[in-house]
Every structure is written in C-alpha cells, then in structure tokens.
Protein backbone atom coordinates (compact mmCIF):
# COMPACT_ATOMS: atom_id res chain seq x y z
CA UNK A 1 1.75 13.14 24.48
CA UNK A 2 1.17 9.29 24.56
CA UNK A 3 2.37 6.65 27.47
CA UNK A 4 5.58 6.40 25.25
CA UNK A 5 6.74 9.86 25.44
CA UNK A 6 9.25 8.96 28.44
CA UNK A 7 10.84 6.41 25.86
CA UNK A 8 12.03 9.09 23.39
CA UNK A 9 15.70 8.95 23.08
CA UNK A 10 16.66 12.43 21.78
CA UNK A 11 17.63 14.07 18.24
CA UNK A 12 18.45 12.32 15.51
CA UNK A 13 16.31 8.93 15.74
CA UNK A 14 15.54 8.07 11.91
CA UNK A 15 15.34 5.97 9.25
CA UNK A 16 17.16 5.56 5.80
CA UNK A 17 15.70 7.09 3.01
CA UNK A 18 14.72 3.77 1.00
CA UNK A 19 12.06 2.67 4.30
CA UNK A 20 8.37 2.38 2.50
CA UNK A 21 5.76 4.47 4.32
CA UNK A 22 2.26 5.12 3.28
CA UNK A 23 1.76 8.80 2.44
CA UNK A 24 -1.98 11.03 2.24
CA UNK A 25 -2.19 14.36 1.63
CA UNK A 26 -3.84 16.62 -0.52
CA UNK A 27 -2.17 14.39 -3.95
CA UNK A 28 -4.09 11.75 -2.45
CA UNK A 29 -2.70 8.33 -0.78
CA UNK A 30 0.22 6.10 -2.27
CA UNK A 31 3.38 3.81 -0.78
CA UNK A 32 6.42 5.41 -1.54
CA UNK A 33 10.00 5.84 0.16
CA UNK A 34 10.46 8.21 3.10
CA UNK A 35 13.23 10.25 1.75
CA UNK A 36 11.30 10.70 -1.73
CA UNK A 37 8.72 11.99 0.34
CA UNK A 38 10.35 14.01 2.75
CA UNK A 39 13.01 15.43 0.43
CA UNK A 40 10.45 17.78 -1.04
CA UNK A 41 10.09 19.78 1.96
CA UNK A 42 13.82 20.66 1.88
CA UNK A 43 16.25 22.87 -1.24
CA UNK A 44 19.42 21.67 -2.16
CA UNK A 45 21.38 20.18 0.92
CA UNK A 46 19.83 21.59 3.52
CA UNK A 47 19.41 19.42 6.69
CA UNK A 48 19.50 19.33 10.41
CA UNK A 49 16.20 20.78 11.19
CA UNK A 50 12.38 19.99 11.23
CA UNK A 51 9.94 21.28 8.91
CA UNK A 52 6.01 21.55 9.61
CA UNK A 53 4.14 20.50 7.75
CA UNK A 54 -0.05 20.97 6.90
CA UNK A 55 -2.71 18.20 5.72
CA UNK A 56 -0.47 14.95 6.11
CA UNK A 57 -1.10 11.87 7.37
CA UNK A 58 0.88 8.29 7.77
CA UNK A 59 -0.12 5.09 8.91
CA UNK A 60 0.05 4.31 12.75
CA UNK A 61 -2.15 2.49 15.32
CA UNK A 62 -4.88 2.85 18.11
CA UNK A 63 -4.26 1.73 21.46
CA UNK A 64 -2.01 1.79 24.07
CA UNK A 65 0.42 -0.66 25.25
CA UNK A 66 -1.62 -2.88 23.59
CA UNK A 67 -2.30 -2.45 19.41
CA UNK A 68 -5.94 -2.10 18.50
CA UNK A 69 -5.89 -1.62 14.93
CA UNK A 70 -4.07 0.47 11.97
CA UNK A 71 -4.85 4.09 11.59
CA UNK A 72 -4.32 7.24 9.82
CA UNK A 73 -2.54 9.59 11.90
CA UNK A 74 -1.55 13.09 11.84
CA UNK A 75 2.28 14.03 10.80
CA UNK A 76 3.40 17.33 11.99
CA UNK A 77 6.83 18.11 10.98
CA UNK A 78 9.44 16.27 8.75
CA UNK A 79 12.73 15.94 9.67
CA UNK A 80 16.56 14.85 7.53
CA UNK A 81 19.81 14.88 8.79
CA UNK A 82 23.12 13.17 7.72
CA UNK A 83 24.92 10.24 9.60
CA UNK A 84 28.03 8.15 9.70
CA UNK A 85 26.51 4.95 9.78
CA UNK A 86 23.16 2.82 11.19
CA UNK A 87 22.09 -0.18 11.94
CA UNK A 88 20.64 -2.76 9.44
CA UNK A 89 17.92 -4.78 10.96
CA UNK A 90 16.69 -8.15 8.94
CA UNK A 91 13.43 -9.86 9.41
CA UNK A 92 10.87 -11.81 7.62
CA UNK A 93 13.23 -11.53 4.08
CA UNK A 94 13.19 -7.30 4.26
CA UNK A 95 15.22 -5.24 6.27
CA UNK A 96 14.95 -1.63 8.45
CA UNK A 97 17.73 0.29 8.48
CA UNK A 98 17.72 3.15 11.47
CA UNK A 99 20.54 5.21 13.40
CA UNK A 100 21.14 3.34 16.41
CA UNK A 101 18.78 6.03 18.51
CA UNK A 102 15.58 5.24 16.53
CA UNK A 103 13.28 3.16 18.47
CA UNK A 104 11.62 0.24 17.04
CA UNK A 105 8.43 -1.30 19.08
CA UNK A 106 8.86 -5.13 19.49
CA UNK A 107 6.37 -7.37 21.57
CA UNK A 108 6.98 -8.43 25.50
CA UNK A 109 5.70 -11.89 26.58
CA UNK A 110 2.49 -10.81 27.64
CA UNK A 111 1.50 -9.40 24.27
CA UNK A 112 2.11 -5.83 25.16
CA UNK A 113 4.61 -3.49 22.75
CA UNK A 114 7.32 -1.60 23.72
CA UNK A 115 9.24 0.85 21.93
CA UNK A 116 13.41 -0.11 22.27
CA UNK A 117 16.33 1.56 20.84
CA UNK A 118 17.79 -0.02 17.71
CA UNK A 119 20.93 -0.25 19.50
CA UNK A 120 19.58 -2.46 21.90
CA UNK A 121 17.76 -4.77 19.99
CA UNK A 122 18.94 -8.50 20.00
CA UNK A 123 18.19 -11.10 17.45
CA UNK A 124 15.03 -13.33 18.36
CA UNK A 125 13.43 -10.30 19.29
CA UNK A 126 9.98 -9.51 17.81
CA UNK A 127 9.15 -6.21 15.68
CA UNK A 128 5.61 -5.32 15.83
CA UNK A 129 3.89 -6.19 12.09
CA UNK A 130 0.24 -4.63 11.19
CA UNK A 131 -2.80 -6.47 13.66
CA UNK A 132 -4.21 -10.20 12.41
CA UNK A 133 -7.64 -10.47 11.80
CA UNK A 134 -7.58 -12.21 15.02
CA UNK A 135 -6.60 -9.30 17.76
CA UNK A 136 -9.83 -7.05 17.33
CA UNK A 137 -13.02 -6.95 14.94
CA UNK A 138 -12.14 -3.28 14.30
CA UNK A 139 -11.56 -2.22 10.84
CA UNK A 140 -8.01 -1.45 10.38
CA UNK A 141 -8.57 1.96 8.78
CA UNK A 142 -10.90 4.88 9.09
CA UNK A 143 -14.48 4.05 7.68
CA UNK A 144 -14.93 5.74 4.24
CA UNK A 145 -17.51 7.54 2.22
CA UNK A 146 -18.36 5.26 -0.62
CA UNK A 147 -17.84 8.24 -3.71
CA UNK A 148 -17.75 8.70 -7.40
CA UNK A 149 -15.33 8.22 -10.23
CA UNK A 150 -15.77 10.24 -13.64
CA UNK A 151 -14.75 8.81 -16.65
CA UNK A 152 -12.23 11.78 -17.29
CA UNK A 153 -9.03 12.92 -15.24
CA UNK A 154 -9.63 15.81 -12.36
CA UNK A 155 -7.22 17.93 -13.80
CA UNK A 156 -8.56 18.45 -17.54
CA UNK A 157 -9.75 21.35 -18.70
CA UNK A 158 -13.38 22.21 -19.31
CA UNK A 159 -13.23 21.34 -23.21
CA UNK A 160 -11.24 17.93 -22.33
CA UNK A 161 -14.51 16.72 -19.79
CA UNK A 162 -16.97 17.93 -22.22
CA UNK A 163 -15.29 16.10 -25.24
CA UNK A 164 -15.27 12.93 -22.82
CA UNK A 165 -18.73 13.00 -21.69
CA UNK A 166 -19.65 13.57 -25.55
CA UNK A 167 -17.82 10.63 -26.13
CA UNK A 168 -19.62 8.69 -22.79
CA UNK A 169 -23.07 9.77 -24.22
CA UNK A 170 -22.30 8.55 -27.79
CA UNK A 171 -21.25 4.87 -26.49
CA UNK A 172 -23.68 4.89 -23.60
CA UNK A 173 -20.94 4.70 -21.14
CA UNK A 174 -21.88 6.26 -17.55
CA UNK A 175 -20.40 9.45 -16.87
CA UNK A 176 -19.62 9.32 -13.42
CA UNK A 177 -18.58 5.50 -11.61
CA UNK A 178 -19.18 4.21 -8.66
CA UNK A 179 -16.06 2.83 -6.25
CA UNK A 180 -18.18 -0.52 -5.83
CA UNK A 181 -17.50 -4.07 -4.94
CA UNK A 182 -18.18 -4.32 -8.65
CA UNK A 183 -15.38 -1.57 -9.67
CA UNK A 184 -13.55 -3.31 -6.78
CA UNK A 185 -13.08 -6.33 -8.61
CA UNK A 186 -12.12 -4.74 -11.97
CA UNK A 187 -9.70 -3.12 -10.59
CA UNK A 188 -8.01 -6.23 -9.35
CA UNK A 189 -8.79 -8.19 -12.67
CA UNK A 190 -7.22 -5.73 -14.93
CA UNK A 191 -4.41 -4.98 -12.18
CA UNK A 192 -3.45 -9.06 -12.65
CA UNK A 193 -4.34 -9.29 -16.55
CA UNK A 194 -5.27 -6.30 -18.45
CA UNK A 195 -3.34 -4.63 -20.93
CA UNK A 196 -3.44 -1.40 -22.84
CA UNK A 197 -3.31 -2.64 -26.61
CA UNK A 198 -3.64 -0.23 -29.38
CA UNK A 199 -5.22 2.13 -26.95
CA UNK A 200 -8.08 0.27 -26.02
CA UNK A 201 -8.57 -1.82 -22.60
CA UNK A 202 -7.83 -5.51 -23.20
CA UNK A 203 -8.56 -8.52 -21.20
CA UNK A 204 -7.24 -12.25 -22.25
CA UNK A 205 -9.11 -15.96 -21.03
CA UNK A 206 -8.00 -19.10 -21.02
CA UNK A 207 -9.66 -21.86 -23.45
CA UNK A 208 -11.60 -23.02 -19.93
CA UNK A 209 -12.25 -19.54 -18.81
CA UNK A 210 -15.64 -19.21 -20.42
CA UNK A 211 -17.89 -18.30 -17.68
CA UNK A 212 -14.86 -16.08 -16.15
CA UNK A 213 -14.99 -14.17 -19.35
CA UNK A 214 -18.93 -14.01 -19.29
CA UNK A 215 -18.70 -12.29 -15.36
CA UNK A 216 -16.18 -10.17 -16.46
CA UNK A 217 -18.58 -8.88 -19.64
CA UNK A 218 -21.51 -8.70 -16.94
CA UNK A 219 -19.59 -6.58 -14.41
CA UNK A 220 -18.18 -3.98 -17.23
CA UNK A 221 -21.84 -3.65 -18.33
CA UNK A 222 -23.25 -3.03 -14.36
CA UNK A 223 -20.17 -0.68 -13.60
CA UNK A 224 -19.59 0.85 -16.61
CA UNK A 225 -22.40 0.18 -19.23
CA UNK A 226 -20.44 -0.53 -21.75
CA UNK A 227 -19.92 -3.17 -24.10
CA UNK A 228 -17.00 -5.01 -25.53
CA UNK A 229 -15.97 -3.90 -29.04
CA UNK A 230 -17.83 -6.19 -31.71
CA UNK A 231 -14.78 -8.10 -33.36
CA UNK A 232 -13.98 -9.23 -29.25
CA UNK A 233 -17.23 -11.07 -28.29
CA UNK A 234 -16.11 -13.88 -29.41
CA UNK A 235 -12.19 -14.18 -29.29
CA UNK A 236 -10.13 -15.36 -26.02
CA UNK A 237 -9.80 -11.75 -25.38
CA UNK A 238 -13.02 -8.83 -24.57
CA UNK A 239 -11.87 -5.31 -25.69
CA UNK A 240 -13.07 -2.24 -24.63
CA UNK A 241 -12.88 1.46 -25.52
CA UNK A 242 -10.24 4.07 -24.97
CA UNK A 243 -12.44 5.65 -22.51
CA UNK A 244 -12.25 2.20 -20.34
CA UNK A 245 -8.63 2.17 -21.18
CA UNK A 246 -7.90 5.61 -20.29
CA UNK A 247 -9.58 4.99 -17.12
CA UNK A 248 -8.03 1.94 -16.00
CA UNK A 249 -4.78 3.28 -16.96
CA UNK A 250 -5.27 6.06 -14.77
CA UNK A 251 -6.05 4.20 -11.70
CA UNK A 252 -4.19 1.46 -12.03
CA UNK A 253 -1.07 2.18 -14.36
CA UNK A 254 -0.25 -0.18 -16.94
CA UNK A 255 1.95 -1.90 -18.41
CA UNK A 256 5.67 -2.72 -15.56
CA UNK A 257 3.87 0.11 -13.69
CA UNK A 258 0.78 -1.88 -12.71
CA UNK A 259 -0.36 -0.11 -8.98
CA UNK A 260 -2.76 -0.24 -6.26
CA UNK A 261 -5.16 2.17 -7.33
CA UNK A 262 -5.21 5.08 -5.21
CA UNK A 263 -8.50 4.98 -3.80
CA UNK A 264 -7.93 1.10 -2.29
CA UNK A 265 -6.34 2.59 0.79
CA UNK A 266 -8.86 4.42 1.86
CA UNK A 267 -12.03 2.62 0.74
CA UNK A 268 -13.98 0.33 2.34
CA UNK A 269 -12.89 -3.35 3.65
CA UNK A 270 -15.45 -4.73 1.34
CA UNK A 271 -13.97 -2.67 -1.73
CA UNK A 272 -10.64 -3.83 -0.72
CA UNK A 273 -11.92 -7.38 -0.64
CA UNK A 274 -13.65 -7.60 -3.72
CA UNK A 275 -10.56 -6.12 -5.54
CA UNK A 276 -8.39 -8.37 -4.06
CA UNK A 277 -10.66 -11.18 -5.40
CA UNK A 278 -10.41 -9.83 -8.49
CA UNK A 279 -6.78 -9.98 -8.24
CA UNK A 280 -6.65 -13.36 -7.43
CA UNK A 281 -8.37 -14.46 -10.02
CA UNK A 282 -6.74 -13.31 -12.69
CA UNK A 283 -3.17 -13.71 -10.77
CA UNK A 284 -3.20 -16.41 -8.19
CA UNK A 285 -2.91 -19.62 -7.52
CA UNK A 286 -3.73 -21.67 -3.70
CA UNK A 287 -1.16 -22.49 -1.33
CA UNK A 288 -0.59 -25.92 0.23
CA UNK A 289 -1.07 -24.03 3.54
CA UNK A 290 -4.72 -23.08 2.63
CA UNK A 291 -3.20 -19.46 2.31
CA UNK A 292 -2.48 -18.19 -0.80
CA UNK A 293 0.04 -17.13 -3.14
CA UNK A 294 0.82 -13.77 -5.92
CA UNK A 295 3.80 -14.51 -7.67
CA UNK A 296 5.20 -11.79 -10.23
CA UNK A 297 8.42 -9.92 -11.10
CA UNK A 298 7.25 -6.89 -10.29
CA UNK A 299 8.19 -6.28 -6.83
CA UNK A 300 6.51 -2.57 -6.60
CA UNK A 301 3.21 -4.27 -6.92
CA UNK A 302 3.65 -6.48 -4.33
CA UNK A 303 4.90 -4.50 -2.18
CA UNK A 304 1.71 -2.40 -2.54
CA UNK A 305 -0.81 -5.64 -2.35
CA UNK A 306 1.09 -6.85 0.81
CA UNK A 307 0.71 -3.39 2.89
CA UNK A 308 -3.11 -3.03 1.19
CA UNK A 309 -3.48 -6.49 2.83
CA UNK A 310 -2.32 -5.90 6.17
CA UNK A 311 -4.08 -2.63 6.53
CA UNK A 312 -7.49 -4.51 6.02
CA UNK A 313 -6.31 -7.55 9.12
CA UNK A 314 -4.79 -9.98 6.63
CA UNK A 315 -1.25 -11.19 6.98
CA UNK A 316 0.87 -10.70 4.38
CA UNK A 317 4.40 -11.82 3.61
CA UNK A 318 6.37 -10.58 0.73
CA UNK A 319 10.05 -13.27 -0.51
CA UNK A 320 11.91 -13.50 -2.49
CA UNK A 321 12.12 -16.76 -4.99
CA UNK A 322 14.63 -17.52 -7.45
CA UNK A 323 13.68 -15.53 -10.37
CA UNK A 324 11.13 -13.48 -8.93
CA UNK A 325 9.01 -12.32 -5.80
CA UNK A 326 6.14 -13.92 -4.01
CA UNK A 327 3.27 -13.25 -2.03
CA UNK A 328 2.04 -15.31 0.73
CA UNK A 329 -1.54 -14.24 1.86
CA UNK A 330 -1.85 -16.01 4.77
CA UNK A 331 -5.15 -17.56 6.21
CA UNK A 332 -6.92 -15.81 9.32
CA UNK A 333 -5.57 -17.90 11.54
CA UNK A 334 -1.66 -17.35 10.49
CA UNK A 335 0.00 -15.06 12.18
CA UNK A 336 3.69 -14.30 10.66
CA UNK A 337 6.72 -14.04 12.06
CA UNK A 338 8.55 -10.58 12.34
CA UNK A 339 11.12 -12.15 14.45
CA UNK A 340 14.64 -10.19 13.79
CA UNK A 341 17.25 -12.58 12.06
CA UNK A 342 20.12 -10.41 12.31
CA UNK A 343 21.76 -7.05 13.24
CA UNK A 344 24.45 -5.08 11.57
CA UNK A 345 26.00 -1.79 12.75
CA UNK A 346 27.39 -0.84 9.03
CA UNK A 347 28.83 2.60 7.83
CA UNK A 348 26.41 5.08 6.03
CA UNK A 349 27.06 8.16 3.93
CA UNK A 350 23.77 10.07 3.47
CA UNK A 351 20.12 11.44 4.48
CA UNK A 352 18.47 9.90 7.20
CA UNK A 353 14.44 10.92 7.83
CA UNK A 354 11.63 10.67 9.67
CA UNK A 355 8.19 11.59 10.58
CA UNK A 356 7.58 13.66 14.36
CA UNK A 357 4.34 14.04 15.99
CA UNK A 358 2.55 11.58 14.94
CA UNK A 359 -0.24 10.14 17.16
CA UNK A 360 0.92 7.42 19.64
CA UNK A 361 4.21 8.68 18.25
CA UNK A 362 4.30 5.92 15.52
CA UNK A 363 4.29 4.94 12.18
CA UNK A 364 4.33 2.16 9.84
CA UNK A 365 7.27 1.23 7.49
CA UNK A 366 9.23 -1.11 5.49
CA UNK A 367 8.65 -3.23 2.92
CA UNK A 368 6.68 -6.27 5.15
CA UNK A 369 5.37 -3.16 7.64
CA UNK A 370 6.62 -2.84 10.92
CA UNK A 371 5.90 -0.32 13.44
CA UNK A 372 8.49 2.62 14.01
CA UNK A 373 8.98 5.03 16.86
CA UNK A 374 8.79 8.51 15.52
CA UNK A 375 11.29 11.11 16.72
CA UNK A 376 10.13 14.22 18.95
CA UNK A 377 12.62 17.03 17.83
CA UNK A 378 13.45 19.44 20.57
C-alpha cells in the first residue's frame, strides 16, 4: 500500500456518477463519466459490492507526499452503491460531488498533499489540480511508441481493407499513416475547422489566410500524399477525398461531436503539442494575459482539450461565458487556482462510484481535474 493507506476512511467513499475520469482499456483511451463507465460492470440494480476488474487503467500521479507528475495507473476493482445525499464541492467554475467519507487531497503550506475527508473540508482550502510545467521536467504521462494509422477502420472485414487500399493505390494515398507532429497538427486543424461536406474532408480560409491554406496543402501531401480535389485549389476552401474524410471522421468525430482523437492521450508531448497548435490555429485567439484562449459551444470538446492540456504540464481552465464556454490555456508560469469556493451537504437519490486500488490510491476527476482519494473496499 502507499504512505496514505492509514488515511482511508472505510466503505462507501465515492463519487457521483456525472465526475469525468479518463478511462484505457482494451477499447482504447477516452474522457467519459464514472458511472457510464463503471455501470457496465454491473446488471440491472445491482450494487453494494466491488467488482475486479482486468486491463484498466485511470489517471493518477507519481510521488509521494509530494506530486511528481500524472500517470497511468492500474484500477483493480469497481465499485457502486446508493446514498441519501453528498456533498457538492465548487471550485475553479466546476464542481465534485462525493459522500461525505470520500477523501479529496488538498495542498498543506509547505507544498505537500494530503488526502482529507470531504466532510472536513473548509472553503479556502486547496484541491490538488494536474502538476504545472513548473514542479518537475518529467513528462506527465508514460513515454509512447510513435505507431501507425491505416487509412481503413480496425474492425472491417478483409474485403472492406482491400477495397480501401485499392482505392489508396488508385489516388496515391499512403496506406498506412504515421501519428506525426505533422498528423499532430491535422488533427487539431480539422478538430477547430474541418467539416464533412458531401462526404469528402473540407477545410475553409479566410481571404488573408493564403499561406495558412498553402501549409495546410503541404502537410496533407507529407502525411497523407494526397492532393486536394481539382475544382478546390483555388477556392477559400481545399477538399479532399472520402478516404481523408472517413479518416478524420474516425479519429476525430465530426460535426457537434468534434473529439480529442483517441490516440492524443497517449502519444507523445510533441504530438500533443503540435496538435494543439494546430488547434489553435484554426480556433484561437491570444489572451491579454499572454495565455490563451478556445472559445466554443461545445463544452465536450473542451472539456477534453483542457484535461489533454494538463496531462502534458499546461494549465488549463475551463468557464463558463455568457453564451458559451471558454478555455484559458494559461502560460508556463500561471499556476491556477483550485481553491474551494463553497460546500454544500445536499440530498441525493442514486449511484455513487468509484475506482479501488489504484496506485498511490488516486485518481484524477472532474471536469477542471482534481485529484481523488480512491476507496479500499474491505
């Protein structure tokens, strides 16, 4: 067990079903909510016991007392039961809502975390939020094998991948991808701008985004080698193939249902940088700060770029504005806030959850991440 095992504070300790946690298993890695997660593992209502489970992993930390960096860890069982009510705890514009026995780690004076039970929390106090670029050079996940993408889904049939490769070799598109700096960036640009239109891969400039349009032509040629349909060249828009469509589509949605694709959380920091970039250019605009700012009404996104972001050491803050959400990437010398604001013991009629032996015996969750003490389920 870890230096925190003496802290546990008995059966029960979880978190509402609605608390974002990142997920990896053998489906691959994605942000979704705890309970749609963990409800799999149980039939109908069945609750009030743990269930083990094989090949999944959340992310926690390394370290001690002290947080070194962001981690996958191992998660051993699963665990929903039903309660009467919980506490809602509000920071940084999100909020963490736990049975009063789930500890929470919040940071001492002298920089050292601490895992407290949600009962005994008091506003002012300070949940612990993903490490700043600042508090260690380490990368803030496990180092990754740079790998392959092919042009057609895993799960097709042997008749689907040979009609697509026919299809590769007849437009001189490459076969298999590589997850580049280069794919990186596409990623981001068509995650910010592209569409789907008529079932080909579009991308739209602005009157002064000549030489934008002209990198974006070079980089589909180096990544893909392909070539924008002919009656695009020289229109405000490039259009590409449904094999470039059906690709992008597939790793990054489309449409309201724009996502992270799959492979940024577990790719290299300079993969996650360069599709970031891409991201911003197509989507963002400078703060007064010197930060940055991603402003959009789709909140799933966001929520996705601000946990991608502080995995990789960059603070993050996701608000609301008026009529939609924003994104504050902060510079490397910012580090937010995760002071709570307020704390509300409130009735509750439902599923609580969580995730038990995990490594350090913590995970991430919530919408702005903060770190959660798992329970240990005797």
């Amino acid at each position: 067990g870890s230096e925190f095992d003496e802290m546990y504070v008995g059966v029960g300790a979880s978190v509402t079903g609605d608390t974002q946690v990142l997920v990896k298993d053998t489906s691959g890695a994605r942000l979704m909510q705890i309970g749609e997660y963990i409800d799999m593992y149980y039939s109908g209502d069945s609750e009030g016991y743990v269930v083990p489970v094989d090949g999944v992993q959340t992310l926690g930390y390394t370290g001690g007392a002290k947080m070194d960096s962001c981690e996958w860890t191992t998660v051993r069982q699963v665990y929903r039961h039903k309660v009467d009510e919980v506490y809602e705890i509000s920071y940084m514009g999100d909020m963490v809502r736990t049975t009063g026995d789930h500890s929470v780690f919040i940071r001492t004076a002298d920089g050292e975390i601490r895992a407290i039970q949600a009962r005994e929390l008091q506003v002012g106090d300070s949940l612990v939020d993903m490490p700043s670029s600042k508090v260690s050079s380490t990368r803030a996940v496990n180092s990754a094998v740079p790998r392959d993408l092919t042009m057609w889904a895993s799960d097709v049939d042997s008749a689907a991948r040979q009609q697509c490769r026919a299809e590769c070799h007849a437009q001189g598109v490459f076969e298999d991808i590589a997850l580049s700096s280069s794919l990186g960036w596409l990623f981001g640009m068509y995650t910010a701008r592209g569409e789907i239109v008529d079932n080909c891969l579009q991308l739209s400039f602005g009157t002064i985004e000549a030489q934008l349009k002209q990198q974006v032509m070079q980089t589909v040629a180096d990544a893909f080698g392909a070539s924008p349909l002919a009656n695009s060249a020289d229109s405000q828009a490039l259009q590409y193939s449904s094999l470039l469509a059906q690709f992008f589509a597939r790793h990054c949605g489309e449409r309201a249902a724009k996502r992270v694709p799959e492979s940024m959380w577990t790719e290299s920091a300079s993969v996650y940088q360069a599709f970031m970039d891409g991201y911003m250019v197509g989507n963002g605009k400078p703060a007064s700060s010197g930060s940055a700012e991603i402003e959009s009404s789709d909140y799933n996104l966001l929520r996705e770029l601000a946990w991608l972001a502080s995995m990789y050491r960059t603070q993050a803050t996701l608000k609301a504005s008026e009529s939609s959400w924003v994104l504050e990437i902060h510079a490397e010398s910012t580090q937010r806030d995760a002071q709570i604001t307020s704390i509300d013991r409130v009735a509750y009629d439902g599923y609580v959850y969580d995730f038990c032996g995990c490594d350090n015996e913590a995970f991430f969750g919530g919408s702005n991440a903060v770190l959660l003490h798992n329970s240990k389920v005797r």
